[in-house]
N, C-alpha and C. Protein backbone atom coordinates (compact mmCIF):
# COMPACT_ATOMS: atom_id res chain seq x y z
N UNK A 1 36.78 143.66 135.84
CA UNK A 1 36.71 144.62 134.74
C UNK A 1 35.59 144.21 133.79
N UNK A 2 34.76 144.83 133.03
CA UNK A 2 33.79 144.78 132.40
C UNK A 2 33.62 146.48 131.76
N UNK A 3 33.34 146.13 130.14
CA UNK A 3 32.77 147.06 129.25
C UNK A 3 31.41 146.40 128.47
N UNK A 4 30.58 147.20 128.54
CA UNK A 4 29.46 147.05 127.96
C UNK A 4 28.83 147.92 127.32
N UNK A 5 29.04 148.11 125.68
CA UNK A 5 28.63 148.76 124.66
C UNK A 5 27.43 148.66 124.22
N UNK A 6 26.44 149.85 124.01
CA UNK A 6 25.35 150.43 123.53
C UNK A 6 25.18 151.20 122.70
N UNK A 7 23.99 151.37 121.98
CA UNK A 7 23.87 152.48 121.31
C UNK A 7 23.87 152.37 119.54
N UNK A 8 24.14 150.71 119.44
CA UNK A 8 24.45 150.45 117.67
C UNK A 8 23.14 150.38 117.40
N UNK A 9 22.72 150.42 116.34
CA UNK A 9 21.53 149.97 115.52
C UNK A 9 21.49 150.27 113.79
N UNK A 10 20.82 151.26 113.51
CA UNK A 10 20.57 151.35 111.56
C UNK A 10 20.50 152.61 111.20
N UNK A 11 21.01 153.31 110.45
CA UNK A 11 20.55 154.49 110.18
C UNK A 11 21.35 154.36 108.83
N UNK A 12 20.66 155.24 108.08
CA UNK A 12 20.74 155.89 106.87
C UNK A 12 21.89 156.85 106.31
N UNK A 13 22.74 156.56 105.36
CA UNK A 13 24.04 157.26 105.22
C UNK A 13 23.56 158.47 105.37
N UNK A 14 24.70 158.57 106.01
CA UNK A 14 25.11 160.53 106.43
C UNK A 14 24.23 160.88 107.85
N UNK A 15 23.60 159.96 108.43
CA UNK A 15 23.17 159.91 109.68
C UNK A 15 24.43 159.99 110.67
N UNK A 16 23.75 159.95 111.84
CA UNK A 16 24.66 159.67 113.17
C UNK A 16 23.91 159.06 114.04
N UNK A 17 25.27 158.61 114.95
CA UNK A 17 24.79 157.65 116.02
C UNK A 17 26.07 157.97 116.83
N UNK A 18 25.60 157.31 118.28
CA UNK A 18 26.58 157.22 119.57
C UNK A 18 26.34 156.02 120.14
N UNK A 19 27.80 156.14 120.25
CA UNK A 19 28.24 154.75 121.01
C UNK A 19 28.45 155.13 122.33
N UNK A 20 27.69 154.01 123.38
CA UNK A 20 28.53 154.47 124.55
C UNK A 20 29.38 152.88 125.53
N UNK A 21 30.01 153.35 126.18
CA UNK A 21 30.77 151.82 126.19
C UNK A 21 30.73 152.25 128.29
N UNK A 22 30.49 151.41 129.16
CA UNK A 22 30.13 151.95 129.86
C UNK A 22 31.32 151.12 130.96
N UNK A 23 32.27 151.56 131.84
CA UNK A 23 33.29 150.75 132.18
C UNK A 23 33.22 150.23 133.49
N UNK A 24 33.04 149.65 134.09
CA UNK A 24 32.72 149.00 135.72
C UNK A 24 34.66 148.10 136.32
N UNK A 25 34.75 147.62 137.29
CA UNK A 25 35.86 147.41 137.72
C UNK A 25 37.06 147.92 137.76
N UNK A 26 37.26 148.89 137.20
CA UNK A 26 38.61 149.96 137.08
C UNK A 26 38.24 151.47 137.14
N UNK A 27 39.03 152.38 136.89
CA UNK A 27 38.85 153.40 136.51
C UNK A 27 39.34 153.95 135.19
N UNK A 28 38.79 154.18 134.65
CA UNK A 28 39.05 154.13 132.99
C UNK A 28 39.97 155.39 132.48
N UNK A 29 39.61 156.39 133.51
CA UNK A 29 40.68 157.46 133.41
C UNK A 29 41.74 157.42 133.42
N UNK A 30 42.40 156.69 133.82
CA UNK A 30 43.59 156.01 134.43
C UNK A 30 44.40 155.05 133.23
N UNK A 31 43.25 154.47 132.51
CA UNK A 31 44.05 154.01 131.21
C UNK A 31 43.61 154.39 129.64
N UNK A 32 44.49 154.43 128.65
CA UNK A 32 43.89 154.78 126.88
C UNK A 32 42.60 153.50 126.78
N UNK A 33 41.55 153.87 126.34
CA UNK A 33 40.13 153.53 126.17
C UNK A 33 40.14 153.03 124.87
N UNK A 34 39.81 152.27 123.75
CA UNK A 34 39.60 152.38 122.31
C UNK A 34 38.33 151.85 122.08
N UNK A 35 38.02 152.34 120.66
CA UNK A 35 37.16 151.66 120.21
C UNK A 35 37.82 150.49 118.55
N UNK A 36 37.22 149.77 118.67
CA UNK A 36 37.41 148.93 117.35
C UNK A 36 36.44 148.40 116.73
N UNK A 37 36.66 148.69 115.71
CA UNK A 37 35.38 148.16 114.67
C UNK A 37 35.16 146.54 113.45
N UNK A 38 34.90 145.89 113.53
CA UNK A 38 35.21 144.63 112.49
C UNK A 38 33.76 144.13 111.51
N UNK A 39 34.15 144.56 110.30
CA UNK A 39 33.05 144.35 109.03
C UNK A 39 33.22 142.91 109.11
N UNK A 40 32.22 141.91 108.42
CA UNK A 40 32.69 140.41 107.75
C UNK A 40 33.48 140.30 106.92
N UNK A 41 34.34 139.53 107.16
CA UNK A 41 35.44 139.28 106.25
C UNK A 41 36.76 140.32 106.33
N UNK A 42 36.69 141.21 107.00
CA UNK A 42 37.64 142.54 107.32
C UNK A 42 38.18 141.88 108.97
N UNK A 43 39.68 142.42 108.84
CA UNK A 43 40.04 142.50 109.76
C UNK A 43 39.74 143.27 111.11
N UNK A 44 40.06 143.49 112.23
CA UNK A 44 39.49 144.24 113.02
C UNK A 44 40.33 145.72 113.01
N UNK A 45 39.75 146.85 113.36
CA UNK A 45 40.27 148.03 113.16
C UNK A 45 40.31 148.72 114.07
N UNK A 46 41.50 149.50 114.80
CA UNK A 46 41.36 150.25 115.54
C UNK A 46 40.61 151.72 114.86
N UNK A 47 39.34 152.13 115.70
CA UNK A 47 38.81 153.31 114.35
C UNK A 47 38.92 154.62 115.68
N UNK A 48 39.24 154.66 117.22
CA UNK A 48 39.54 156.10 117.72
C UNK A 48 40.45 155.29 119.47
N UNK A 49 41.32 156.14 120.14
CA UNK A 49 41.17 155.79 120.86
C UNK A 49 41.81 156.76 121.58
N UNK A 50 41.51 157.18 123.32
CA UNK A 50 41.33 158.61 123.99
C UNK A 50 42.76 157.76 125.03
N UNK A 51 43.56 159.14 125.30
CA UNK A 51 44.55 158.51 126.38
C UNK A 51 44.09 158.80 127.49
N UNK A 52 45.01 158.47 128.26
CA UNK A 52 44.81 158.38 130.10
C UNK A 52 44.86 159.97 130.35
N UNK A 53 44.40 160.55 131.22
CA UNK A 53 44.65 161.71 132.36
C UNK A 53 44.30 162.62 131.00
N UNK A 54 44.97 163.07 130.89
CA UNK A 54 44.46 164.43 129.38
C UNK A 54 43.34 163.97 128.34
N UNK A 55 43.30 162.95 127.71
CA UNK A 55 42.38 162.46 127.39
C UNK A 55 42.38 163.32 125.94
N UNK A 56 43.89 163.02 125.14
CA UNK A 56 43.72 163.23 124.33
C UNK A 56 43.17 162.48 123.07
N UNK A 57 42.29 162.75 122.06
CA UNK A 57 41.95 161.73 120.93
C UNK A 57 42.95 161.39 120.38
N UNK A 58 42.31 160.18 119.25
CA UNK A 58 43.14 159.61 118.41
C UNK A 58 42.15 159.03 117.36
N UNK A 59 42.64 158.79 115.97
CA UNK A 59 41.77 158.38 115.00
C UNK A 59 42.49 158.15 113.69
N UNK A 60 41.85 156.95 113.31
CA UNK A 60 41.84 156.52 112.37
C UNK A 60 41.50 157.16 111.03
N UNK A 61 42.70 157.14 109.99
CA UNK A 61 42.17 158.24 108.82
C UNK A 61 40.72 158.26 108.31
N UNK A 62 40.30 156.71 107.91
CA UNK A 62 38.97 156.76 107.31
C UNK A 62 37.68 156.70 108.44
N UNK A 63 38.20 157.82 109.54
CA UNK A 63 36.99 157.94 110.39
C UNK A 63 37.24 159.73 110.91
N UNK A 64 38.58 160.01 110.67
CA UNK A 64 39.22 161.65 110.80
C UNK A 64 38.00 162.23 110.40
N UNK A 65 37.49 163.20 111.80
CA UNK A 65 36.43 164.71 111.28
C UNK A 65 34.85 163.80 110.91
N UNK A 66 35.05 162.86 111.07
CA UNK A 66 33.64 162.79 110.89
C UNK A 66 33.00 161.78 112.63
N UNK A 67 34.36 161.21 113.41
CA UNK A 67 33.68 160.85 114.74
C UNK A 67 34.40 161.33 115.55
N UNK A 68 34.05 161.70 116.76
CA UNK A 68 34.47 161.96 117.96
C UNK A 68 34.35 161.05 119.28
N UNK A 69 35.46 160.60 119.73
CA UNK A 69 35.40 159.79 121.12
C UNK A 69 35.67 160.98 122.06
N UNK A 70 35.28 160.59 123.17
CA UNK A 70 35.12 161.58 124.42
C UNK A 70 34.80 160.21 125.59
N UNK A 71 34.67 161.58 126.72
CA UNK A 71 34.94 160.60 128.22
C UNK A 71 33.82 161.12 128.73
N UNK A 72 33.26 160.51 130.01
CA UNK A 72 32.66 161.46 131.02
C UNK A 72 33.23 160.44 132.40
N UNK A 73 34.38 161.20 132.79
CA UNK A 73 34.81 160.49 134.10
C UNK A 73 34.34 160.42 135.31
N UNK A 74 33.12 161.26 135.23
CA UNK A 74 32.07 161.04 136.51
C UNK A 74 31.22 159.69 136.25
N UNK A 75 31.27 159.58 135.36
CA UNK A 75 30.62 158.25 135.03
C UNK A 75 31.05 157.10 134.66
N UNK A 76 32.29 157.38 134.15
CA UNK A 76 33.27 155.75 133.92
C UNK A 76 32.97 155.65 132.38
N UNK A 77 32.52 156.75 131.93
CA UNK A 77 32.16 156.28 130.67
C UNK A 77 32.95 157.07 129.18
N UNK A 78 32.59 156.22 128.35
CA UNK A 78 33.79 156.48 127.01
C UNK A 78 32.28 155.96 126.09
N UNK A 79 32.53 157.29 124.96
CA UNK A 79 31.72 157.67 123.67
C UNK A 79 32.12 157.86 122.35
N UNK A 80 31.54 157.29 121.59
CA UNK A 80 32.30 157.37 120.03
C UNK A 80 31.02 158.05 119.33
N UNK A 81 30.95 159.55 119.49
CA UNK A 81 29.89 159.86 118.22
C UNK A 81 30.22 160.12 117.01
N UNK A 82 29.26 159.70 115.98
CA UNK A 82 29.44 159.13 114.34
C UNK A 82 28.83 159.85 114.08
N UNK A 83 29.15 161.01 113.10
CA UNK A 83 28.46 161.50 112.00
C UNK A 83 28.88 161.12 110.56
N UNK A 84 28.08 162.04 109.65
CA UNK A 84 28.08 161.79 108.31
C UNK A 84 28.59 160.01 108.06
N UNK A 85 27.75 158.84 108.74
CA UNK A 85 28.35 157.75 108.63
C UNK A 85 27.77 157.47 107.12
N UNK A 86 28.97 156.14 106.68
CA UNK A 86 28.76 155.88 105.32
C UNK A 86 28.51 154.44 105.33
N UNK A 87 28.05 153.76 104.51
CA UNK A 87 27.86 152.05 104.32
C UNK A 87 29.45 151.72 104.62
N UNK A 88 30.33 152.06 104.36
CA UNK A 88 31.38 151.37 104.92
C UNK A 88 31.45 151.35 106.13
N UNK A 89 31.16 152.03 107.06
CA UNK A 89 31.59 152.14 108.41
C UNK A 89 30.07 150.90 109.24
N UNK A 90 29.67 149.94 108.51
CA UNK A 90 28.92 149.17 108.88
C UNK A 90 29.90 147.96 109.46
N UNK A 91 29.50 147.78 110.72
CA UNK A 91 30.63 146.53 111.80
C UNK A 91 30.16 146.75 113.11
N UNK A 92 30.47 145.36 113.63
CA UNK A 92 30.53 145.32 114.96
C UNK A 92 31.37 146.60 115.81
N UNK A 93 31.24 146.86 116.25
CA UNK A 93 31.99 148.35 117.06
C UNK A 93 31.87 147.68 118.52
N UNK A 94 33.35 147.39 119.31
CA UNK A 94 33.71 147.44 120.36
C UNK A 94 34.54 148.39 120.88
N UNK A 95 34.29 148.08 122.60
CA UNK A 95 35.12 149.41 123.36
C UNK A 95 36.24 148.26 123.57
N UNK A 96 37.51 148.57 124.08
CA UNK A 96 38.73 148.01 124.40
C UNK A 96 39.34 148.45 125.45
N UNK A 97 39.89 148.11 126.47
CA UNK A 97 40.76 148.51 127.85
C UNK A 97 41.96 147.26 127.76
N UNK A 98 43.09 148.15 128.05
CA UNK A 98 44.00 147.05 128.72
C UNK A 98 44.48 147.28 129.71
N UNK A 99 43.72 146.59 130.81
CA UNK A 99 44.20 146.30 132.11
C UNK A 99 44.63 145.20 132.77
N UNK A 100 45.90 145.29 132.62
CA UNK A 100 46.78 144.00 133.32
C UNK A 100 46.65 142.69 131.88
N UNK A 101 45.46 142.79 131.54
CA UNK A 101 45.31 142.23 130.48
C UNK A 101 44.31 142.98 128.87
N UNK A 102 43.97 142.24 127.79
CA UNK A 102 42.84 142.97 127.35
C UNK A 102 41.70 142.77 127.76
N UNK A 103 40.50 143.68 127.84
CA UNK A 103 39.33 143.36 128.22
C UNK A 103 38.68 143.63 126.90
N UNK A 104 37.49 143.11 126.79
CA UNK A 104 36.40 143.90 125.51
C UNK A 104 34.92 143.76 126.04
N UNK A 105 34.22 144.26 125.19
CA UNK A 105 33.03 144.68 125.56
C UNK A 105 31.98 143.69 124.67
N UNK A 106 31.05 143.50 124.88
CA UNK A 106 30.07 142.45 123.55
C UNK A 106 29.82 142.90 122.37
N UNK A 107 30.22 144.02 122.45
CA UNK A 107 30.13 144.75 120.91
C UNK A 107 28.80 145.09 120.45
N UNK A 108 28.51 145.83 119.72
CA UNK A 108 27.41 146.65 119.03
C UNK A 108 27.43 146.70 118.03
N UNK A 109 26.47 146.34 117.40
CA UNK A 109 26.07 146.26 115.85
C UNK A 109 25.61 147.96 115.36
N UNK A 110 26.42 147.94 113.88
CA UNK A 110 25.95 149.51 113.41
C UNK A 110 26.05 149.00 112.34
N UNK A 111 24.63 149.61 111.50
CA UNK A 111 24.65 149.02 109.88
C UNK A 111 23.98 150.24 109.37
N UNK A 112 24.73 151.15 108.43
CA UNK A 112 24.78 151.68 107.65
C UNK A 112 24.00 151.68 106.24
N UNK A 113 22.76 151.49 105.86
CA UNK A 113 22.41 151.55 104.23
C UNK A 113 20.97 152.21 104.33
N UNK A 114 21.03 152.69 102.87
CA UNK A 114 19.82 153.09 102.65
C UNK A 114 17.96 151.85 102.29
């Protein structure tokens, strides 16, 4: 099993960005996907995460309406796009699977300021 997250870098409040977390050894459809996010000094946060087979969302209040996670199961892959992001939402951003055990991904840096 292996996740490997892309797509962080800098942008300017009220910008956007996409995350993509890309899943190899399993089939990801098959299990709830998350993403989690961790500022310095902040605990880690679950901020969206999509279930198995329907692939319904899920989210975190202080991320509600402004990101969307999605799938593309032809590809194994799981997406967190960010709009209207704010200096708070600056953190490491990982993807998450639990299969048989947890897996994580190396995480992606997203920094938020003007």
């Amino acid at each position: 099993v292996q996740l490997v997250e892309s797509g962080g870098g800098w942008v300017q409040p009220g910008g956007s960005m996409r995350l993509s977390c890309a899943a190899s050894g399993f089939t990801s459809t098959r299990y709830p996907m998350n993403w989690f996010r961790q500022a310095p000094g902040k605990e880690r946060e679950l901020v969206a995460f999509i279930t198995q087979c329907v692939g319904s969302p899920h989210y975190a209040g202080s991320v509600e309406g402004r990101f969307t996670i999605s799938r593309d199961n032809t590809k194994n892959m799981v997406y967190l796009q960010m709009n209207d992001l704010k200096p708070e939402d600056t953190a490491n951003y990982s993807c998450n699977a639990y299969v048989r055990r947890d897996y994580w991904g190396q995480g992606t840096q997203v920094t938020v300021s003007s």
